[in-house]
C-alpha atoms as a PDB file:
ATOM      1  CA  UNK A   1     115.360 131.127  99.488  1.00  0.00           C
ATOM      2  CA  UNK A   2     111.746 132.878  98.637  1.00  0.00           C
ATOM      3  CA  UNK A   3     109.111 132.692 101.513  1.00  0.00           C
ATOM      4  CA  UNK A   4     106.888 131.150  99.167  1.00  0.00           C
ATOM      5  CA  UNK A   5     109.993 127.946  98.656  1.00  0.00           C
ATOM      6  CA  UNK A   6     110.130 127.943 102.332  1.00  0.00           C
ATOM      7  CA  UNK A   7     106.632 127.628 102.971  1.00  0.00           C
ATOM      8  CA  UNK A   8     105.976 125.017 100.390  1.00  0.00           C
ATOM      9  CA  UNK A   9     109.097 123.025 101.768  1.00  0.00           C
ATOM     10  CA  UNK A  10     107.227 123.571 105.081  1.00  0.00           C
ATOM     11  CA  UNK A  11     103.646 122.064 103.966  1.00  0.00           C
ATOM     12  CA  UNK A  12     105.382 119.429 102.628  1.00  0.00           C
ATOM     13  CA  UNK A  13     107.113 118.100 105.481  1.00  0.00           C
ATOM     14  CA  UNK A  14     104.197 118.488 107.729  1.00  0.00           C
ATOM     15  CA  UNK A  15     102.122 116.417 105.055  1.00  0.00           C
ATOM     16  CA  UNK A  16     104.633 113.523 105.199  1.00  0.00           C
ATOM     17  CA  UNK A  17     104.760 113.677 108.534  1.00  0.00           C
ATOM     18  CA  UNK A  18     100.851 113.187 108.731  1.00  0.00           C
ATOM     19  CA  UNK A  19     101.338 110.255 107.125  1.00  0.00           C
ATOM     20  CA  UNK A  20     101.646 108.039 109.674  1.00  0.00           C
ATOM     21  CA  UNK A  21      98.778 108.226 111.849  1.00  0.00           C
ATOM     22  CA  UNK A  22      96.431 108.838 108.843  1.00  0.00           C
ATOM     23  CA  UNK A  23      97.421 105.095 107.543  1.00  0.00           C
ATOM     24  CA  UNK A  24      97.092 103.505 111.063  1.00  0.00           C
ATOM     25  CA  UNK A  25      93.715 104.941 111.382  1.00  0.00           C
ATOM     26  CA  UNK A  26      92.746 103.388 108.083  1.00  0.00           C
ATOM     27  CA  UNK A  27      94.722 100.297 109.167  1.00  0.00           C
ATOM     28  CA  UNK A  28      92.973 100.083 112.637  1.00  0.00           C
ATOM     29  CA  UNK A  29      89.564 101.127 110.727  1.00  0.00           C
ATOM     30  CA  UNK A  30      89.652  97.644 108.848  1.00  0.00           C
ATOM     31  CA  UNK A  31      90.832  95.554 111.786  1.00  0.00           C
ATOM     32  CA  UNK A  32      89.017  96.303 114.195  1.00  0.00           C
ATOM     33  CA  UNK A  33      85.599  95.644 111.726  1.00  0.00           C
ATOM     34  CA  UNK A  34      87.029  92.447 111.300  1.00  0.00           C
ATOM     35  CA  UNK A  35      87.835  91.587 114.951  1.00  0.00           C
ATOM     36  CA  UNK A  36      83.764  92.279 115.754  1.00  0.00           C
ATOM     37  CA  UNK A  37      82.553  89.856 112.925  1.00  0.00           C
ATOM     38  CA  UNK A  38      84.957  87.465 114.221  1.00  0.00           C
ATOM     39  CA  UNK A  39      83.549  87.904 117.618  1.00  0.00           C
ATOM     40  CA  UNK A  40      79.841  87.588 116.488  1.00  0.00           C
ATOM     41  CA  UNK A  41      80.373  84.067 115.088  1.00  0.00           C
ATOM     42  CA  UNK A  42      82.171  82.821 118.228  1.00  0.00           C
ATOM     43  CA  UNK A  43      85.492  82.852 116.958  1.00  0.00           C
ATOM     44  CA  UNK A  44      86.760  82.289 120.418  1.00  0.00           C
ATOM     45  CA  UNK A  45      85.009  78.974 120.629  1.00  0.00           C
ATOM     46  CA  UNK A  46      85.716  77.886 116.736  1.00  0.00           C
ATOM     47  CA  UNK A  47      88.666  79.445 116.085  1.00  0.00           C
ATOM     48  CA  UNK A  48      90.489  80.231 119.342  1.00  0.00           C
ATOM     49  CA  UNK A  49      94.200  80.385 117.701  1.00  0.00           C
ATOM     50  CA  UNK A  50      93.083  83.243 114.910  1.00  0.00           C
ATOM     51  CA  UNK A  51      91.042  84.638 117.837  1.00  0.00           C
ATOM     52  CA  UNK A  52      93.837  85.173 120.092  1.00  0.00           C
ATOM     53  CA  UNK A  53      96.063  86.446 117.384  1.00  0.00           C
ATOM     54  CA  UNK A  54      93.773  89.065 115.976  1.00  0.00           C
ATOM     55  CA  UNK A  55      92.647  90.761 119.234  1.00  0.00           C
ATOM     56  CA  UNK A  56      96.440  90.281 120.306  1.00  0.00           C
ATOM     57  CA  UNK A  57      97.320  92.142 117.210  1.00  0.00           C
ATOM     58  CA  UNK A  58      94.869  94.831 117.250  1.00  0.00           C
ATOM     59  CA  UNK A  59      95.343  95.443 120.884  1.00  0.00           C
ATOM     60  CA  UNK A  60      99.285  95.969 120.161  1.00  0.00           C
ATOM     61  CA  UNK A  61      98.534  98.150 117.168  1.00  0.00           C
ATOM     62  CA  UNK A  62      97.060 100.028 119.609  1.00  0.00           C
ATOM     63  CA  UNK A  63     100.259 100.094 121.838  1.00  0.00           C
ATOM     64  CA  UNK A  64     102.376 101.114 119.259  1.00  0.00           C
ATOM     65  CA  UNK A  65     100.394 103.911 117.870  1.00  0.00           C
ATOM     66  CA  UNK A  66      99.965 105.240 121.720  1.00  0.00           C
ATOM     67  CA  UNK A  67     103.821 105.470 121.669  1.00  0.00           C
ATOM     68  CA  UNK A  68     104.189 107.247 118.031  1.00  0.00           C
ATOM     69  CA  UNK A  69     105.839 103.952 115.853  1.00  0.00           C
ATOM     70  CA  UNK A  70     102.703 104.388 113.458  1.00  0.00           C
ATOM     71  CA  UNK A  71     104.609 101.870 110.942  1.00  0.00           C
ATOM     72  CA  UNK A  72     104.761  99.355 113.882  1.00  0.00           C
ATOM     73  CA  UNK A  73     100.786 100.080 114.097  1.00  0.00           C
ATOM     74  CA  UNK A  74      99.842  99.799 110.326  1.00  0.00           C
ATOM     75  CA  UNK A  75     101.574  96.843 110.397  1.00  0.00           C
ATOM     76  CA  UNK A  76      99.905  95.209 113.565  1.00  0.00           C
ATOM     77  CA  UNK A  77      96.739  96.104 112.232  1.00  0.00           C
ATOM     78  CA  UNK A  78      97.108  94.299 108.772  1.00  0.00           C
ATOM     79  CA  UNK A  79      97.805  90.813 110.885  1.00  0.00           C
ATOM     80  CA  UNK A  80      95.200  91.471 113.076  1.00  0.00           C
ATOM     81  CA  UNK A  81      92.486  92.244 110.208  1.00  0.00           C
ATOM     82  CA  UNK A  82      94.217  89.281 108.568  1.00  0.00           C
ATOM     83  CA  UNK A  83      93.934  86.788 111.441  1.00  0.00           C
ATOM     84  CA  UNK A  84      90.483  88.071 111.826  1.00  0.00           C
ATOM     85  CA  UNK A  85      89.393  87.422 108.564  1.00  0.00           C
ATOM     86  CA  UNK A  86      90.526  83.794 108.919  1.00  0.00           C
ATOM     87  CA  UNK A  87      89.109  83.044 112.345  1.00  0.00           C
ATOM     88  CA  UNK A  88      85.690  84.358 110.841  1.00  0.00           C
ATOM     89  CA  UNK A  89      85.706  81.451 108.152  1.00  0.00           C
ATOM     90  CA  UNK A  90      87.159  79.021 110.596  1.00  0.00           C
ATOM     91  CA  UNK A  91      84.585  79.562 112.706  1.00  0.00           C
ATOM     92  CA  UNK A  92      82.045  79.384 110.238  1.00  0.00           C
ATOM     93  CA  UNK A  93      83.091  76.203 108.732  1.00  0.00           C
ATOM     94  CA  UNK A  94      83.860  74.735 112.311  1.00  0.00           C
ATOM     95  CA  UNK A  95      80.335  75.532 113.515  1.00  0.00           C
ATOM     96  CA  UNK A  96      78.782  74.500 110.201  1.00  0.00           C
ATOM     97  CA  UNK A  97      80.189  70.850 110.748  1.00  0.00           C
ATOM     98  CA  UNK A  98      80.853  70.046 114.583  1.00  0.00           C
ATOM     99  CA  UNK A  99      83.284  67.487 113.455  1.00  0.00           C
ATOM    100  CA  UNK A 100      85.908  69.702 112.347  1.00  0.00           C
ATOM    101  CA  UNK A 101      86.865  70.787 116.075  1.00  0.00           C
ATOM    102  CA  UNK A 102      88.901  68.004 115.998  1.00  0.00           C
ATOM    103  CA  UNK A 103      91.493  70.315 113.877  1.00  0.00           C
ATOM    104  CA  UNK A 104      91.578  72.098 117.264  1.00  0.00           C
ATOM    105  CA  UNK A 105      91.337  69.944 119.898  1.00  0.00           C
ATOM    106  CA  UNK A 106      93.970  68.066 122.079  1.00  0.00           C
ATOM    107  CA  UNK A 107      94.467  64.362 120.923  1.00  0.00           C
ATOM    108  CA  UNK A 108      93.988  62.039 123.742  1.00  0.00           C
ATOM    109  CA  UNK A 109      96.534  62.025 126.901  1.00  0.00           C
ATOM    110  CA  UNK A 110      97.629  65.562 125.329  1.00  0.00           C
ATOM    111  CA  UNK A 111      97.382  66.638 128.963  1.00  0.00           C
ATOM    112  CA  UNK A 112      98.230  63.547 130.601  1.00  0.00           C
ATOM    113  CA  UNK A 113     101.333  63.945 133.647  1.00  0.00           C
ATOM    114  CA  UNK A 114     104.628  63.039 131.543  1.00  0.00           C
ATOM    115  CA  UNK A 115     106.383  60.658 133.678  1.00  0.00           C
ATOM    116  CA  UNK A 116     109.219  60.866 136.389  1.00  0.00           C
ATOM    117  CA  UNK A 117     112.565  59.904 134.743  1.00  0.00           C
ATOM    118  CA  UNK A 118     115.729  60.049 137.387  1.00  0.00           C
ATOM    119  CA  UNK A 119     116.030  62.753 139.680  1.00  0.00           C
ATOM    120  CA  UNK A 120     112.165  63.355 139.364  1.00  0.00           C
ATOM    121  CA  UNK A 121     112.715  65.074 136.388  1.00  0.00           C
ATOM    122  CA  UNK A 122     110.708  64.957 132.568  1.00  0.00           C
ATOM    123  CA  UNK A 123     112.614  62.452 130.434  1.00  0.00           C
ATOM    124  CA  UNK A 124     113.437  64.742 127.276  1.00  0.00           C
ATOM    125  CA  UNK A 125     112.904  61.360 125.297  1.00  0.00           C
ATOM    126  CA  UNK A 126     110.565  58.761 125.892  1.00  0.00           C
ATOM    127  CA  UNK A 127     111.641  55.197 127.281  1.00  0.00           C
ATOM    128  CA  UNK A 128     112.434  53.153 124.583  1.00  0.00           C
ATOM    129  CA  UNK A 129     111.363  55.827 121.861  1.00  0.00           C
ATOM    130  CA  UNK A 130     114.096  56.855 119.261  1.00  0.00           C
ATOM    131  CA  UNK A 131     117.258  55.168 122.037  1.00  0.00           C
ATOM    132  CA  UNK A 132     119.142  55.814 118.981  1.00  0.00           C
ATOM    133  CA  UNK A 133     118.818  59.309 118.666  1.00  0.00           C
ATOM    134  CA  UNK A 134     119.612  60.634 122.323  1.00  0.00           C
ATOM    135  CA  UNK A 135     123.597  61.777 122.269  1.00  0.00           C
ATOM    136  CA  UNK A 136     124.985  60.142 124.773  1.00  0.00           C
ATOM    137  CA  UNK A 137     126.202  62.950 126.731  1.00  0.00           C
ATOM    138  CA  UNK A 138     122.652  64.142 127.307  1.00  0.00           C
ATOM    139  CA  UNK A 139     121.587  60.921 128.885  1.00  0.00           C
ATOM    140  CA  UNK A 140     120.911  60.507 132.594  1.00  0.00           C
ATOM    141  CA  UNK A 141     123.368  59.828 134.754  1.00  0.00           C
END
């Protein structure tokens, strides 16, 4: 083989190898944009769900570049600029029109203590909701 095929074969593999990381910073170069225009409209208050996703997403694009999986990355930071984008207009609408934070609020007794059933344990089913349903072999003894 010439020096010239060798070298050529050489630049080549060094360019595909560069791939990579030149993708995840364009990746991470759009998400991150988006995570700080989510922030600035209070996405954590509006639109905590897309929030949470977008900075957990980023922050794990992060991670994964850190250890080299730069496909891992790209794709962490397409969800995160993704669920940023959302929480941005979810947050907009929400603050627009206060009555739309019902979509993310708890409905009433969501936090309530379930009752005891026997043994001081959770009933997995209700009393006297869906009897019918409940195998009998997973019924309290």
């Amino acid at each position: 083989m010439g020096v010239r095929k060798q070298a050529a074969i050489l630049a080549a593999a060094v360019l595909v190898a560069a791939c990579g990381p030149i993708g995840y910073v364009t990746t991470v170069r759009d998400a991150s944009p988006s995570v700080e225009e989510a922030r600035a409209v209070n996405a954590a208050k509006y639109a905590p769900y897309e929030w949470t996703r977008a900075v957990a997403y980023l922050r794990q694009a992060r991670a994964e570049a850190a250890m080299a999986d730069f496909q891992a990355a790209n794709r962490f930071g397409r969800l995160s600029a993704e669920a940023a984008t959302k929480a941005r207009a979810d947050a907009i609408r929400r603050a627009a029109d206060p009555r739309l934070m019902d979509e993310i609020t708890a409905p009433p007794g969501a936090g309530a203590t379930p009752k005891q059933g026997p043994r001081g344990l959770a009933p997995a089913v209700e009393a006297g909701a869906a009897d019918d349903e409940t195998p009998s072999d997973l019924e309290p003894r």
